[in-house]
Protein backbone atom coordinates (compact mmCIF):
# COMPACT_ATOMS: atom_id res chain seq x y z
CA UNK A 1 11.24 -37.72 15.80
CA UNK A 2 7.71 -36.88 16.49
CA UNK A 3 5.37 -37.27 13.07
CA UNK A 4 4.18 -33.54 12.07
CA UNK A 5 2.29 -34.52 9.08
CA UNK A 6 -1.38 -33.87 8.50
CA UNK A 7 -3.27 -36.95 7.83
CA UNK A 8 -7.31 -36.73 6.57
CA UNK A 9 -8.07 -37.68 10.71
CA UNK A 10 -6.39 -34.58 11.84
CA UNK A 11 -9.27 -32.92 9.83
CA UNK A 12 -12.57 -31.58 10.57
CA UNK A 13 -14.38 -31.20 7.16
CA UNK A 14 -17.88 -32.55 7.48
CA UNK A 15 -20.13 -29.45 8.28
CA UNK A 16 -21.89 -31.64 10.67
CA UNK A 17 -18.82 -31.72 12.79
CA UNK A 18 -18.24 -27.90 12.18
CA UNK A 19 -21.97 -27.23 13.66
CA UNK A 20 -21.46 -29.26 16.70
CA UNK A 21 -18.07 -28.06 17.43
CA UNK A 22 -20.07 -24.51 16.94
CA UNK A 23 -22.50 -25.19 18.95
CA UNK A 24 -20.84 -27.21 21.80
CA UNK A 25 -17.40 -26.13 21.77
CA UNK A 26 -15.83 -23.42 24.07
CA UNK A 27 -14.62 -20.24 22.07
CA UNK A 28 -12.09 -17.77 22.58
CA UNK A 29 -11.26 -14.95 20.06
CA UNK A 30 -8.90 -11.89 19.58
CA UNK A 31 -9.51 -9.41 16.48
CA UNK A 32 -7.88 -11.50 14.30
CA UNK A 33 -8.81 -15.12 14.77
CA UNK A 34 -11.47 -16.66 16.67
CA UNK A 35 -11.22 -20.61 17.95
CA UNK A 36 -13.87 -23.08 18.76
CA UNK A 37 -12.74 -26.19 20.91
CA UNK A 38 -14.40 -29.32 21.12
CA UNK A 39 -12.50 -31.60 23.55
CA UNK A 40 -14.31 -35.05 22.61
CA UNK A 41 -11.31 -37.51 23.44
CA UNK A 42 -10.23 -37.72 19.79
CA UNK A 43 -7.16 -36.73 18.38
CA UNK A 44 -6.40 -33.40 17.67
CA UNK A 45 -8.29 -32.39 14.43
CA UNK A 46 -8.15 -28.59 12.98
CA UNK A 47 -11.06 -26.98 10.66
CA UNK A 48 -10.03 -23.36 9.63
CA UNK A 49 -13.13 -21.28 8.36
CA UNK A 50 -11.41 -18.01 6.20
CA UNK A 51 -14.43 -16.45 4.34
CA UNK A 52 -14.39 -13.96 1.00
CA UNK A 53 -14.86 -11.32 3.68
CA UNK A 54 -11.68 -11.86 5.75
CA UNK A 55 -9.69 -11.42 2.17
CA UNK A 56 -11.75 -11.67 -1.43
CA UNK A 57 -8.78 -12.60 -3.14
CA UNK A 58 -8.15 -16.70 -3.34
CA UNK A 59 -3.91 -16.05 -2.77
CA UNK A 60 -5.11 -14.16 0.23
CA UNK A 61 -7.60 -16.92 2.25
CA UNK A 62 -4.89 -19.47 1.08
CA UNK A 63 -2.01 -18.58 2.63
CA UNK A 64 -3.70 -17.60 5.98
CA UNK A 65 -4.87 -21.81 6.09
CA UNK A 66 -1.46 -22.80 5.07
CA UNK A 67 0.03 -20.81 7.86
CA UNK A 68 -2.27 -21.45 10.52
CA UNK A 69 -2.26 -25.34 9.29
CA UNK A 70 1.34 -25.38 9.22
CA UNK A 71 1.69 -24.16 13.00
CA UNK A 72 -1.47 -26.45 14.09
CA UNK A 73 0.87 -29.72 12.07
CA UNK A 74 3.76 -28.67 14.32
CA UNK A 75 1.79 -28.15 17.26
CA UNK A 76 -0.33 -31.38 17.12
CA UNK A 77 1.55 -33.63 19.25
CA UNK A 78 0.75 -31.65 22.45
CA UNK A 79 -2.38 -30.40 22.12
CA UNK A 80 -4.80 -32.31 24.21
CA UNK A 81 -7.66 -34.52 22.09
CA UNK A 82 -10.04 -32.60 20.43
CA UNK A 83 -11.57 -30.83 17.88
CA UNK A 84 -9.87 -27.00 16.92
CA UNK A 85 -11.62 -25.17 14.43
CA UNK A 86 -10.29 -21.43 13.48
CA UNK A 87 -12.25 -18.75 12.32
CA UNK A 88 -9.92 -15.92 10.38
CA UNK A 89 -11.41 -12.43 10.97
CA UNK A 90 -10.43 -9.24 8.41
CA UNK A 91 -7.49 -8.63 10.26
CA UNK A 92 -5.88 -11.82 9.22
CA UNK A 93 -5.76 -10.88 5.49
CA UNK A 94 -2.83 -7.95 6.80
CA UNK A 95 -1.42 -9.89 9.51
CA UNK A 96 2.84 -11.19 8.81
CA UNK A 97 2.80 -15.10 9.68
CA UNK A 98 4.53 -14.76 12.94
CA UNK A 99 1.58 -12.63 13.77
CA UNK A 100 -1.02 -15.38 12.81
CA UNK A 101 1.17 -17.77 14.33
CA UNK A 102 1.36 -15.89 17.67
CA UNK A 103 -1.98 -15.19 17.75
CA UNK A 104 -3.25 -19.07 17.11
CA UNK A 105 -0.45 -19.83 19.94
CA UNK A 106 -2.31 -17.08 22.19
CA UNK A 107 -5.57 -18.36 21.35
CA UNK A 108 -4.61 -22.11 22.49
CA UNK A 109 -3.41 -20.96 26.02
CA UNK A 110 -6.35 -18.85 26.55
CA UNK A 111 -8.63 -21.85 25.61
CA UNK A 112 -6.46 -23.93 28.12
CA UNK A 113 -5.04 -26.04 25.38
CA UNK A 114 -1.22 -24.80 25.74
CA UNK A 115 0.41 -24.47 29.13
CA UNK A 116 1.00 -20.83 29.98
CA UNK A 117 4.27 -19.29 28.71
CA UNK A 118 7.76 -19.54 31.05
CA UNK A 119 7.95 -16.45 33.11
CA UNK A 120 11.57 -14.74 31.65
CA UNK A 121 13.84 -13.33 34.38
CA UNK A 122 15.83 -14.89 37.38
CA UNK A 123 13.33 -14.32 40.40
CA UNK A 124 11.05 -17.27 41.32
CA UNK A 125 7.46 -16.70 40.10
CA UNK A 126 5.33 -15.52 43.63
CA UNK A 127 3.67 -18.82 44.15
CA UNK A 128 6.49 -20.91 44.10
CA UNK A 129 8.71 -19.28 47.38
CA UNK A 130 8.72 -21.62 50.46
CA UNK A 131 5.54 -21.25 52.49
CA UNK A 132 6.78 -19.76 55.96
CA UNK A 133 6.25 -21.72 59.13
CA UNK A 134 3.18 -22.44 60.67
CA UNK A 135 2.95 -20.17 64.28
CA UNK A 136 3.79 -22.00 67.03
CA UNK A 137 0.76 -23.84 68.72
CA UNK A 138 2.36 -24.72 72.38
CA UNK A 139 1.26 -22.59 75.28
CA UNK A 140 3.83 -19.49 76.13
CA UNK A 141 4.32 -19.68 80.08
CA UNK A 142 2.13 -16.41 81.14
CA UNK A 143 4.39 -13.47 82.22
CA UNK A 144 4.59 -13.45 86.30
């Protein structure tokens, strides 16, 4: 059974290490959370950033990191190394946790940290048929 737990190295919490992830990091974002990457061949470490203005209550901000650090702790073992730092946005503060959890899942295929989503339905995808034969190269005898 693969370990899902949450150890203090699966953390980014120095706001050194937020600023350079910031700063160096590639970002992708949807209305309701934005995430920095930081692939720097360490483990997989998450920082989550949920402000007063995304939700001023304290209940609010919580449960958005518990959710979002819940799905990163399941997540973990097949992210590639780096560092992951979420940014909630306003939205998040109305958002159900499947939404959150869809849209952190969204975010980490869009950053290229996920594989792309199995295509449903029975028909081959378009790039996977057999390539048709090469044309013929020998010389057709000319018509008399």
């Amino acid at each position: 059974m693969i370990d899902a737990g949450f150890p203090r190295q699966a953390r980014v919490r120095a706001r050194a290490d937020f600023d350079l992830i910031f700063q160096g990091g590639r970002r992708v974002a949807l209305p309701m959370l934005a995430l920095h990457w930081l692939a720097d061949g360490q483990a997989p470490r998450l920082g989550l950033a949920v402000s007063r203005k995304v939700d001023r209550r304290a209940v609010g901000r919580n449960r958005i990191k518990r959710i979002l650090r819940d799905e990163f702790r399941q997540r973990r073992a097949a992210l590639p190394a780096g560092a992951y730092v979420l940014v909630a946005r306003p939205p998040a503060a109305t958002a159900s946790s499947m939404q959150l959890r869809e849209a952190m899942a969204s975010l980490l295929r869009r950053a290229g940290a996920l594989p792309p989503p199995a295509a449903d339905g029975t028909m081959p995808a378009a790039n996977s048929r057999p390539a048709s034969p090469p044309p013929s190269t020998t010389p057709r005898p000319s018509g008399e």
